[in-house]
Protein backbone atom coordinates (compact mmCIF):
# COMPACT_ATOMS: atom_id res chain seq x y z
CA UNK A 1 -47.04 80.71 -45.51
CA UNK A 2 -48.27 82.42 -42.30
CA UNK A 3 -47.67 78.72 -40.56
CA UNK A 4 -44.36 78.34 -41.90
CA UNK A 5 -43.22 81.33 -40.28
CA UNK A 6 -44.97 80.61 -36.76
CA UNK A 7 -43.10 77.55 -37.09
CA UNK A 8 -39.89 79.03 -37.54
CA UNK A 9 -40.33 81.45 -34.98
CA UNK A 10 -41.18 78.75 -32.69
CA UNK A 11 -38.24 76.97 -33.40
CA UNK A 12 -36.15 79.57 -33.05
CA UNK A 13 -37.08 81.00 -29.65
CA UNK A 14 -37.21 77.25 -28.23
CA UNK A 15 -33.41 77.31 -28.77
CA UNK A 16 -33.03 80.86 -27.48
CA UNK A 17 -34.85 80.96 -24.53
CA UNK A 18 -33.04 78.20 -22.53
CA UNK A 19 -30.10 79.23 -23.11
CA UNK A 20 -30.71 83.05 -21.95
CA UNK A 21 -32.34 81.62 -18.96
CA UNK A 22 -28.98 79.28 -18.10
CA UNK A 23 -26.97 81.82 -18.43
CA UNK A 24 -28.63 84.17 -16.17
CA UNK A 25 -29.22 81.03 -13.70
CA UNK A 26 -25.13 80.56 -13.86
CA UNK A 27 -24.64 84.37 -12.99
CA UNK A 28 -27.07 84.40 -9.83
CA UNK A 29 -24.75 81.18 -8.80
CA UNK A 30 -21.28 82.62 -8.96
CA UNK A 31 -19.17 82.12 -6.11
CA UNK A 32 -18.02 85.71 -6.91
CA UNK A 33 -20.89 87.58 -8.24
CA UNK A 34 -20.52 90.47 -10.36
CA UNK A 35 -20.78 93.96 -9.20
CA UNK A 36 -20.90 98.03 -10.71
CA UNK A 37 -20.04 100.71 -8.68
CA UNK A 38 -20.53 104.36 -10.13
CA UNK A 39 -20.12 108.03 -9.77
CA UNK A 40 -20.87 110.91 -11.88
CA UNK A 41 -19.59 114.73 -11.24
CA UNK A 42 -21.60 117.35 -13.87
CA UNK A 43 -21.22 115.60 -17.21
CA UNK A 44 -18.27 113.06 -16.57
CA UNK A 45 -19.15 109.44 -15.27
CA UNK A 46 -17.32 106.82 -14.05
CA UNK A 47 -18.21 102.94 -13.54
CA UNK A 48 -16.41 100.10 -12.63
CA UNK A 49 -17.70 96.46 -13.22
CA UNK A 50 -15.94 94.05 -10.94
CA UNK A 51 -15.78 90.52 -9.47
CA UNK A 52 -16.57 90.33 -5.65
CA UNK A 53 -14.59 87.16 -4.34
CA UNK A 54 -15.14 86.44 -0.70
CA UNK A 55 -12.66 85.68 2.40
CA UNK A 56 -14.30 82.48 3.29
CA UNK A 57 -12.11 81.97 6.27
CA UNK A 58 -8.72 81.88 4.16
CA UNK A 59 -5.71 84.44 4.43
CA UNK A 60 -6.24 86.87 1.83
CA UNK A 61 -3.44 89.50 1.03
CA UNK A 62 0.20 87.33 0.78
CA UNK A 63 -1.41 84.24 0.57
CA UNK A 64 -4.65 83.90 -1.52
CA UNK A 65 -3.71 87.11 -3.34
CA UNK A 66 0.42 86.95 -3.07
CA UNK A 67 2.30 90.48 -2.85
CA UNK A 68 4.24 91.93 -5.54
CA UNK A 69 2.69 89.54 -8.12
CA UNK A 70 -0.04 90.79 -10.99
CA UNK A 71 -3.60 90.76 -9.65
CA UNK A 72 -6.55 90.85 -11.34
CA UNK A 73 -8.38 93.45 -8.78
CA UNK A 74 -11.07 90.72 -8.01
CA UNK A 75 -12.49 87.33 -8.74
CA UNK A 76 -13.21 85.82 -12.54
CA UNK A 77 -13.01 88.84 -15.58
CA UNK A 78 -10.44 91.45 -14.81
CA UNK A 79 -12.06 94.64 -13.24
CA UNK A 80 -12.92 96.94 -16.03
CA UNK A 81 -13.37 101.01 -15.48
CA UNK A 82 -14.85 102.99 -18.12
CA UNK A 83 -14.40 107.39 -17.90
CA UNK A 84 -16.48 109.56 -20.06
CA UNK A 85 -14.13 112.02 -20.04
CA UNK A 86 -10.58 112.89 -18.66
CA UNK A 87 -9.85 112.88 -14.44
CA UNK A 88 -6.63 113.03 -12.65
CA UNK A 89 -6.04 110.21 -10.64
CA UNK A 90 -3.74 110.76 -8.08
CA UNK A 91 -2.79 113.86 -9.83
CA UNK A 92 -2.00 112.39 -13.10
CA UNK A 93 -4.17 112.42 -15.98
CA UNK A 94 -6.27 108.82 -17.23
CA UNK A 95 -7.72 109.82 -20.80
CA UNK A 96 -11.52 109.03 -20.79
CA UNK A 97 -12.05 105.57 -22.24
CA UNK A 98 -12.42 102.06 -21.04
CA UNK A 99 -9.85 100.11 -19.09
CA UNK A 100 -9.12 97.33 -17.06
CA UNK A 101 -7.65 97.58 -13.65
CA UNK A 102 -4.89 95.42 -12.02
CA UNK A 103 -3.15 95.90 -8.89
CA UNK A 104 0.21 94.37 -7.64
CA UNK A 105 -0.22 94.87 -3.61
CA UNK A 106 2.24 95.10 -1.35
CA UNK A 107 2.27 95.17 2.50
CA UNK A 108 2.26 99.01 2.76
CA UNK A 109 1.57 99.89 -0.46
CA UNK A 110 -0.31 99.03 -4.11
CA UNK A 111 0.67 99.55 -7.60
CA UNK A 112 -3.00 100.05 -9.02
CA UNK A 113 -2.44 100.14 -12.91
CA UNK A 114 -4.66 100.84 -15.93
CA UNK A 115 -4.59 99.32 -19.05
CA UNK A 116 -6.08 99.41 -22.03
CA UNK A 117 -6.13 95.48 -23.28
CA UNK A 118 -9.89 94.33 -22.54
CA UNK A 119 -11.98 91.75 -22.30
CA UNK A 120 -9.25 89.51 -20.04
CA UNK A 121 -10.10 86.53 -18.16
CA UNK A 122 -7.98 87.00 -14.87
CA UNK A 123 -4.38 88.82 -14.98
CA UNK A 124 -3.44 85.68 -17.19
CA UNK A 125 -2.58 87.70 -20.35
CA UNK A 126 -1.40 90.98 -18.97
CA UNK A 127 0.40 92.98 -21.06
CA UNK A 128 2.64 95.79 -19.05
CA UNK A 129 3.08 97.30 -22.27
CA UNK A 130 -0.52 97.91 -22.67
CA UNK A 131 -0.18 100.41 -19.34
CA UNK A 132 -1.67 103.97 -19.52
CA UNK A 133 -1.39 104.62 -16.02
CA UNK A 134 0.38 103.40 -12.93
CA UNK A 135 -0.10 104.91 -9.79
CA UNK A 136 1.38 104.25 -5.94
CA UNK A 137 -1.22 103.87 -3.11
CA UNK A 138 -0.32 103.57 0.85
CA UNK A 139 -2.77 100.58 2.39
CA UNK A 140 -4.95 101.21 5.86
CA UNK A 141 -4.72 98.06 8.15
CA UNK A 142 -8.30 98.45 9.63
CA UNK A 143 -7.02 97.33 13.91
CA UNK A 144 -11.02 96.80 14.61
CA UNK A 145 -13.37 93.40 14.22
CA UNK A 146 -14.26 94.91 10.99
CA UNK A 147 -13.02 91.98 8.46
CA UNK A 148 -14.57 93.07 4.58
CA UNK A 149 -16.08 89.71 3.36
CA UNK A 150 -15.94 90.16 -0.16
CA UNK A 151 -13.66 92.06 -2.14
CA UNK A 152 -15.83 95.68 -2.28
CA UNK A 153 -15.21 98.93 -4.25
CA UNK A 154 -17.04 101.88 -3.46
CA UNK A 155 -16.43 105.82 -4.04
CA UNK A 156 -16.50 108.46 -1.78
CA UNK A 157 -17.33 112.10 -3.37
CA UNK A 158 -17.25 115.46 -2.61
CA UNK A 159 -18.13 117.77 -4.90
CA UNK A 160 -15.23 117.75 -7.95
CA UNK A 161 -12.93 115.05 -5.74
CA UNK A 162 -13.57 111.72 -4.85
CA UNK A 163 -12.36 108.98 -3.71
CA UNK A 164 -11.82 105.35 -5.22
CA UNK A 165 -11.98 102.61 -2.21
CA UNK A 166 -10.91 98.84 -2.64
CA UNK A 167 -11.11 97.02 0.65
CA UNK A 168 -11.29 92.99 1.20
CA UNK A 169 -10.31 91.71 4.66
CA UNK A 170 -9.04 94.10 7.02
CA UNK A 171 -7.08 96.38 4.04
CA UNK A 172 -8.40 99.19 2.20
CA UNK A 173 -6.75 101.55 -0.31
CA UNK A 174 -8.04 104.42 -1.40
CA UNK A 175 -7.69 106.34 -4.95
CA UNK A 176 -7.62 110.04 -4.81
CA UNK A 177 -9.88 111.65 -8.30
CA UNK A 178 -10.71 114.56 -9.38
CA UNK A 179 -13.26 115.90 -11.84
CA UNK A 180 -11.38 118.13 -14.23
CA UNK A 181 -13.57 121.15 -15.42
CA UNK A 182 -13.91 122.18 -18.29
């Protein structure tokens, strides 16, 4: 009895194990690897899972990534944020939960909007009706030799207020949050 059950543990780890290990080979390989940024103020957290595409030489913002059209705010799975409990975003409120984030950017300005259908592959199946939140952002044009290779998010914080940076290329937005106390 005790062999019969070696053997079927055997067999099924031999199927298993390759196929974890294939899949963790394909993710080190992506042309646009996966990345989490994160903050946390007191007891509220915030962390956004994202796909960093890079320039690669090619015209990014009106060409690659074509203004006033749906974007999936990186490369592969739409960019997913996740709140443990409400912040004000730009001075309106985003309920704590889990969310995807699209943009549509324009030359001066983005539309960054967050929605609650998950789980998307691209901005193929957006749903506008799905919107919680929509906020208006100006864009910096960065004038230096500083060109942003991949696509990067990052956060900036100061105590209760922070600050939600995309930047790819020579543009960069940035997200004005605040910690609401409690």
């Amino acid at each position: 009895m005790q062999n019969r059950t070696l053997i079927s543990l055997y067999l099924a780890l031999s199927f298993v194990i390759p196929f974890r290990l294939n899949a963790q080979e394909a993710l080190k390989t992506r042309p646009s690897p996966t990345s989490i940024e994160s903050i946390k103020y007191k007891d509220t957290y915030i962390k956004i899972t994202y796909c960093q595409p890079h320039k690669k030489g090619r015209q990014i913002f009106g060409e690659l990534v074509p203004y006033g059209k749906i974007w999936r705010t990186g490369a592969n799975e739409a960019t997913e944020i996740t709140i443990t409990d409400d912040i004000l975003v730009e001075q309106d409120t985003l309920k704590a939960g889990t969310y995807s984030i699209f943009t549509i950017p324009r030359p001066n300005e983005w539309l960054v909007i967050f929605n609650s259908e998950l789980g998307q592959w691209g901005a193929y199946n957006y749903v506008e009706s799905s919107d919680v939140l929509r906020v208006r952002v100006k864009t910096k044009t960065i004038e230096k030799d500083v060109v942003w290779e991949p696509f990067t998010i990052s956060f900036d914080q100061i105590n209760e207020k922070a600050t939600l940076n995309m930047m790819w290329d020579k543009t960069i937005i940035s997200i004005g949050i605040e910690f609401i106390e409690k």
